[in-house]
N, C-alpha and C. Protein backbone atom coordinates (compact mmCIF):
# COMPACT_ATOMS: atom_id res chain seq x y z
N UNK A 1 16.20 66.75 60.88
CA UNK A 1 17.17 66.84 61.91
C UNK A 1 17.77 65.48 62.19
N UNK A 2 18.82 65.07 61.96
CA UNK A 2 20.22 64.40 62.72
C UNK A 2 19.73 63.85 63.84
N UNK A 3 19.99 62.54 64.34
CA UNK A 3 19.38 62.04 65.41
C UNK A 3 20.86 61.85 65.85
N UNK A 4 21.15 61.88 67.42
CA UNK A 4 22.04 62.11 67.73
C UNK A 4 22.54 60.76 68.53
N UNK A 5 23.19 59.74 68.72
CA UNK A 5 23.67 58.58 69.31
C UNK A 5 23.34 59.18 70.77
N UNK A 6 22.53 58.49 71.56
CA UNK A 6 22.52 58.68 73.09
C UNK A 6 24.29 58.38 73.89
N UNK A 7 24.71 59.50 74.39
CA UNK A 7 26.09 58.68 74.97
C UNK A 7 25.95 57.62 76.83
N UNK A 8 26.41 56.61 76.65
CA UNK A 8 26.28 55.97 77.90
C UNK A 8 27.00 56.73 78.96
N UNK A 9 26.02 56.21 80.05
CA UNK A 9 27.24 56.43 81.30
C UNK A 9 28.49 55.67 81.72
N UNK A 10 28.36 54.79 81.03
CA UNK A 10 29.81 54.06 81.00
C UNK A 10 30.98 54.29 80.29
N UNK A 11 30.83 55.87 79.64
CA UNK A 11 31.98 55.95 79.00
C UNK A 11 33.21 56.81 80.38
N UNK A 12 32.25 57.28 81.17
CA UNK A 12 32.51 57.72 82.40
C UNK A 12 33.89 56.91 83.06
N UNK A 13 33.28 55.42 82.84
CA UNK A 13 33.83 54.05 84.07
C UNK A 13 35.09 54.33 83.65
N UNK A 14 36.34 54.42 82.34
CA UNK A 14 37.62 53.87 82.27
C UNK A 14 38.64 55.44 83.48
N UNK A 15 37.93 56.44 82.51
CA UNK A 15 38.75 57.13 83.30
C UNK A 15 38.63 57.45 84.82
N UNK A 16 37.68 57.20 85.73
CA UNK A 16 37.27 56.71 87.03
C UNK A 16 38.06 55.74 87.57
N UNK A 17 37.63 54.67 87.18
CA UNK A 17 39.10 53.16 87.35
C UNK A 17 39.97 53.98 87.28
N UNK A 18 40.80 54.56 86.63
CA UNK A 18 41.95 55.05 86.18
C UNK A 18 42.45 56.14 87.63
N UNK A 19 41.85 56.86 87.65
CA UNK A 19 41.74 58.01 88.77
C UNK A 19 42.22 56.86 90.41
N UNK A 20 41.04 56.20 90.17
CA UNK A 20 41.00 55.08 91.87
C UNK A 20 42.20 54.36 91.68
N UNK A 21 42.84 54.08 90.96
CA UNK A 21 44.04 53.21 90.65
C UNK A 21 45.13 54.07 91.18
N UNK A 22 44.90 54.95 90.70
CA UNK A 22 46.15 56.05 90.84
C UNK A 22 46.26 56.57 92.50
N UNK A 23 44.67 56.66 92.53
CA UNK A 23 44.89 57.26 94.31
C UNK A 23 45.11 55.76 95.41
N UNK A 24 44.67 54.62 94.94
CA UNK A 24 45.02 53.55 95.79
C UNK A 24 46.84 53.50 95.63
N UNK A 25 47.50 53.64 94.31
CA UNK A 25 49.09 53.27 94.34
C UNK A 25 49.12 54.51 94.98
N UNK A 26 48.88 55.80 95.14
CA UNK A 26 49.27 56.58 96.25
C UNK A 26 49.53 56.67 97.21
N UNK A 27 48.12 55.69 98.39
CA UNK A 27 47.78 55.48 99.79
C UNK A 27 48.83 54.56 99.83
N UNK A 28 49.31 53.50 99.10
CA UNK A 28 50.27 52.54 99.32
C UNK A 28 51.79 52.80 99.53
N UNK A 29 52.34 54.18 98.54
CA UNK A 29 53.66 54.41 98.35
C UNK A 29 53.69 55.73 99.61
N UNK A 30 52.57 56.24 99.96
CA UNK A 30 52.83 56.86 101.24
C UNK A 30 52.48 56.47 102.49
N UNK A 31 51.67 54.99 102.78
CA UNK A 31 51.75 54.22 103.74
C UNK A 31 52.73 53.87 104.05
N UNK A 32 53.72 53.19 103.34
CA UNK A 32 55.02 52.49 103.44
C UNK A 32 56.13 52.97 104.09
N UNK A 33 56.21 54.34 104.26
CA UNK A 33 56.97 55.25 105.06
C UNK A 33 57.55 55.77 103.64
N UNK A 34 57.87 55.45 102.56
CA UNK A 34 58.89 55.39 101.43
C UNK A 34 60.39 55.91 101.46
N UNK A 35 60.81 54.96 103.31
CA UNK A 35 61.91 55.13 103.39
C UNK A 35 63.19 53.92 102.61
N UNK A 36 64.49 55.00 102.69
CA UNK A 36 65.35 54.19 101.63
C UNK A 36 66.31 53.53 101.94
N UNK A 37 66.01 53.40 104.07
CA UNK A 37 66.77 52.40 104.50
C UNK A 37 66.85 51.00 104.18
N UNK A 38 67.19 50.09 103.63
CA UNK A 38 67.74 48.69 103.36
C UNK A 38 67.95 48.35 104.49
N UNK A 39 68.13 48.28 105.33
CA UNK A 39 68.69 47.17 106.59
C UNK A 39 66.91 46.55 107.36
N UNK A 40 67.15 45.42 107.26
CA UNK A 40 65.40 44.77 107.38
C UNK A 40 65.33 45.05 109.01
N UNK A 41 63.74 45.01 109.01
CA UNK A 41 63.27 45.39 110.78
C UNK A 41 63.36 44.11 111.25
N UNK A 42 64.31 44.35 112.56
CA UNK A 42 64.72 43.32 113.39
C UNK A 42 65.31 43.70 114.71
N UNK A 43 65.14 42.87 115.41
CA UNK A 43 65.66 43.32 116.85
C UNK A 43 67.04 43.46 117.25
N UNK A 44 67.05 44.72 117.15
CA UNK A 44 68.55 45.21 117.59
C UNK A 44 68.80 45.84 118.75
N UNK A 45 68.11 45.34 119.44
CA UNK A 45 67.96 46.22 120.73
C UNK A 45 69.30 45.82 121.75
N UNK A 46 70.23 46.45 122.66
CA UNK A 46 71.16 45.67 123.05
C UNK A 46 71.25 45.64 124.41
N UNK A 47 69.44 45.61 124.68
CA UNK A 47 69.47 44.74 126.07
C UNK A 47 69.80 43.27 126.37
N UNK A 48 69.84 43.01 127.35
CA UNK A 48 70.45 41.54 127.71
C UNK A 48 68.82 40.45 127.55
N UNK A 49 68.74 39.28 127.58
CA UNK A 49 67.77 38.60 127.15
C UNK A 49 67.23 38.59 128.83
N UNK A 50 65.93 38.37 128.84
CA UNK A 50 65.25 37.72 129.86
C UNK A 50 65.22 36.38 129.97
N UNK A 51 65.05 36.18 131.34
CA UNK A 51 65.04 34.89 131.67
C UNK A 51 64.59 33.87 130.53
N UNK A 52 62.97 34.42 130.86
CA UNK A 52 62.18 33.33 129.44
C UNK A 52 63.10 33.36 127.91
N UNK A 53 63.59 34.46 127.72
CA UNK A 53 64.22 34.06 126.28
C UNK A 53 65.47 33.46 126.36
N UNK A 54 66.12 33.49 127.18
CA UNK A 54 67.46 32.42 127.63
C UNK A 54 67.15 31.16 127.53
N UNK A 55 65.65 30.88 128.43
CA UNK A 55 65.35 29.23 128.41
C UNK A 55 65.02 28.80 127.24
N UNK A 56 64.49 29.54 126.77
CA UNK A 56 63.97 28.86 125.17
C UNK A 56 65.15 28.82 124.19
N UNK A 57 66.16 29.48 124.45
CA UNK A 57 67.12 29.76 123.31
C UNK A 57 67.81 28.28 123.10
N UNK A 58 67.47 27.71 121.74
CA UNK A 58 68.51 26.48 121.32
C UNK A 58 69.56 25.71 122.09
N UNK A 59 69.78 24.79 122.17
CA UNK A 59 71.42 24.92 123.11
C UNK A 59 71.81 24.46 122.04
N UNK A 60 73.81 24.86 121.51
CA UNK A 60 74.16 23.87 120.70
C UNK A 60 74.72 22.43 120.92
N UNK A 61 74.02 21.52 119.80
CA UNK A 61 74.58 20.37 119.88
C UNK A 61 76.09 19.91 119.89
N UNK A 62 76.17 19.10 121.36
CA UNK A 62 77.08 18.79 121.45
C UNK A 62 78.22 17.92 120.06
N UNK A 63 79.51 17.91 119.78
CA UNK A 63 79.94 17.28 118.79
C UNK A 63 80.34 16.00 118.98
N UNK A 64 79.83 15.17 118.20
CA UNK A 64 79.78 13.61 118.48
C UNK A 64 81.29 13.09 118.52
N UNK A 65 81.32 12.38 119.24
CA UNK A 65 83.11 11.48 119.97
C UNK A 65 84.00 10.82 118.70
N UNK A 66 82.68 10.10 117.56
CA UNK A 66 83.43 9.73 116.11
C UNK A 66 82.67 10.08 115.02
N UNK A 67 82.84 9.53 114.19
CA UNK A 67 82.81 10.30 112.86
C UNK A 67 82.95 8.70 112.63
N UNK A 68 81.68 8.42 111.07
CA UNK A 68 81.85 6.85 110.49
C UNK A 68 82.39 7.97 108.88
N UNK A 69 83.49 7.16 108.46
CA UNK A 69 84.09 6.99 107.23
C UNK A 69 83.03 6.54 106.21
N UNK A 70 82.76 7.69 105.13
CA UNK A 70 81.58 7.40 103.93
C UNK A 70 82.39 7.44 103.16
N UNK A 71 81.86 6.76 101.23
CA UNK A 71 82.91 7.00 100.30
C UNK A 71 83.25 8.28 99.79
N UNK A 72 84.45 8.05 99.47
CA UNK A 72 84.69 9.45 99.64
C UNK A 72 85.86 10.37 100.06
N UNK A 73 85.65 10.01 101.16
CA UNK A 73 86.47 10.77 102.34
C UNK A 73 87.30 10.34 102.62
N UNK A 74 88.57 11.82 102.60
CA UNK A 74 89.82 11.74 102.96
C UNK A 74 90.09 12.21 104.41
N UNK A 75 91.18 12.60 105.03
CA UNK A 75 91.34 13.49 106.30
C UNK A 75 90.85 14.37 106.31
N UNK A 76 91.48 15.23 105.34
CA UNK A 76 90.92 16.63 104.82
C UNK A 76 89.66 16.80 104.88
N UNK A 77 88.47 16.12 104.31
CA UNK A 77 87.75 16.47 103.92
C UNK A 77 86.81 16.04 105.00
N UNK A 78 87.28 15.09 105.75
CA UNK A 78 86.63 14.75 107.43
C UNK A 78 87.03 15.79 108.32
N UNK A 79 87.92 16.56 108.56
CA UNK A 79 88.74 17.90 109.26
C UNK A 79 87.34 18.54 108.88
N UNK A 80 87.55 19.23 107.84
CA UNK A 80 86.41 19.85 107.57
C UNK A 80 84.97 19.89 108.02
N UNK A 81 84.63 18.40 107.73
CA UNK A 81 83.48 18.70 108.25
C UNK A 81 83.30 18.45 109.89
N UNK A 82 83.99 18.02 110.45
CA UNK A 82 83.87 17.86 111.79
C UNK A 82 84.17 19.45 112.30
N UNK A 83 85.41 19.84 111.54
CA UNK A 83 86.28 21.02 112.66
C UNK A 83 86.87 20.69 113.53
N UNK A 84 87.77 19.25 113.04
CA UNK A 84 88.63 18.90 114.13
C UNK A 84 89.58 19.12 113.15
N UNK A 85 90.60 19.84 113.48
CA UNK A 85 92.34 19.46 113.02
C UNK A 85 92.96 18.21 112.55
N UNK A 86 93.36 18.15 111.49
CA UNK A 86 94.28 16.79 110.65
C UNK A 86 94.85 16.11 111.85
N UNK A 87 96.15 17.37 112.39
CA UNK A 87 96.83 17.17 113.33
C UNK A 87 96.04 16.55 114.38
N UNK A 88 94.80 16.54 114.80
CA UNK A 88 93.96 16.38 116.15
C UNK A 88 93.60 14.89 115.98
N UNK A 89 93.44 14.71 114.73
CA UNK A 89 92.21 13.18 113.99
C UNK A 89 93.88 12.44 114.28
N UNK A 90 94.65 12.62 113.71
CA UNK A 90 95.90 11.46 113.70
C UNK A 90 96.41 11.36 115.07
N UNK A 91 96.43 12.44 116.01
CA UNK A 91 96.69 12.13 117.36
C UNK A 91 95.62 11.12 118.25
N UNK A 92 94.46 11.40 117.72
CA UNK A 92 93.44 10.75 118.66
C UNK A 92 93.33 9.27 117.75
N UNK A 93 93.90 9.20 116.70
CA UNK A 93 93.37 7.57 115.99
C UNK A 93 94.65 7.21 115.60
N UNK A 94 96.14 7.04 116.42
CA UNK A 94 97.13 6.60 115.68
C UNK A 94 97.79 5.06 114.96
N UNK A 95 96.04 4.19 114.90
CA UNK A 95 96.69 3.58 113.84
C UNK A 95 96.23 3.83 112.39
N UNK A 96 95.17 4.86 112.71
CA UNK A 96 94.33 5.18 111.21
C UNK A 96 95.76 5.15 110.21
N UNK A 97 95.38 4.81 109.32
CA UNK A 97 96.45 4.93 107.48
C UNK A 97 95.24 5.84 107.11
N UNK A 98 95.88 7.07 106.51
CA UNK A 98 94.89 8.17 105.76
C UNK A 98 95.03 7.91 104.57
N UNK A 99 95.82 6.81 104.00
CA UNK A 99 95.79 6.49 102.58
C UNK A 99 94.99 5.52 102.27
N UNK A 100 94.67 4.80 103.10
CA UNK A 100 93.54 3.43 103.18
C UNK A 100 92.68 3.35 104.03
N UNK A 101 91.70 4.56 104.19
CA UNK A 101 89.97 4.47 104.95
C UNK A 101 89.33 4.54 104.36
N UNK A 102 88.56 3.18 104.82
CA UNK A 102 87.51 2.26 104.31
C UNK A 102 85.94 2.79 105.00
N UNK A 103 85.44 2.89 103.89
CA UNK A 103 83.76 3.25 104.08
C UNK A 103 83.32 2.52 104.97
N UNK A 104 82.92 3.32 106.40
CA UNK A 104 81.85 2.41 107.43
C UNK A 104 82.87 2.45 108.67
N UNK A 105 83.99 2.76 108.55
CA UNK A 105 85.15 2.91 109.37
C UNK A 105 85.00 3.97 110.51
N UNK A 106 85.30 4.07 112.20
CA UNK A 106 85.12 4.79 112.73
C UNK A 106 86.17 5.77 113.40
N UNK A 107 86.23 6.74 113.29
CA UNK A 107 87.31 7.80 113.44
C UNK A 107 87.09 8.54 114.61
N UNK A 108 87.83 8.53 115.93
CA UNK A 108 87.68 9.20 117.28
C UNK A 108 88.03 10.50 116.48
N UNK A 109 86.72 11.34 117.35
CA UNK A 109 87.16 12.97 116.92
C UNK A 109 87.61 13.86 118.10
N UNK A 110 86.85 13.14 119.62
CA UNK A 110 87.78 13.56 120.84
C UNK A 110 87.76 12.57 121.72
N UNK A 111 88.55 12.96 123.02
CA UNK A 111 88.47 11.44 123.77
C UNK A 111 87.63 11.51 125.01
């Protein structure tokens, strides 16, 4: 008589793993709600703020009186970054020459 290979209990283990794998990505894709809204969770609520969140809220920084001339920079490209008007920079600095500003130079942005 044929002696027969004893089979392990570990031939058991792959398809087990396999099974627990499958039921853990389950618990996960039906935890999640597996809703197909896109718009992220955030407070949209359109009550008015409380006190405490008013005080804490940022203030914005005020915009500084000049602006120093780096290389570089034209009107244009000082307008820009300030957000003052061409028209505004030549009224408030009328001897500036916009064809000849010199790096380190200071430019009134209001008065």
């Amino acid at each position: 008589m044929a002696h027969q290979p004893s089979r392990s209990p570990i031939r058991l283990l792959a398809p087990a793993a396999l099974v627990v794998c499958l039921l853990a990505f389950a618990l996960v894709i039906i935890t999640t709600g597996g809703s197909d809204d896109a718009t992220p969770a955030s407070d949209t609520s359109t009550e008015p703020r409380s006190d405490t969140q008013a005080r804490t809220a940022p203030k914005p920084k005020p915009k500084p009186a000049t602006y120093t001339v780096k290389t570089g920079d034209n009107l244009g490209s000082i307008s820009e970054k300030t957000q003052v008007p061409i028209e505004t920079l030549q009224e408030l600095n009328p001897e500036l020459d916009p064809q000849a500003l010199v790096s380190g130079q200071k430019i009134k942005l209001k008065e």
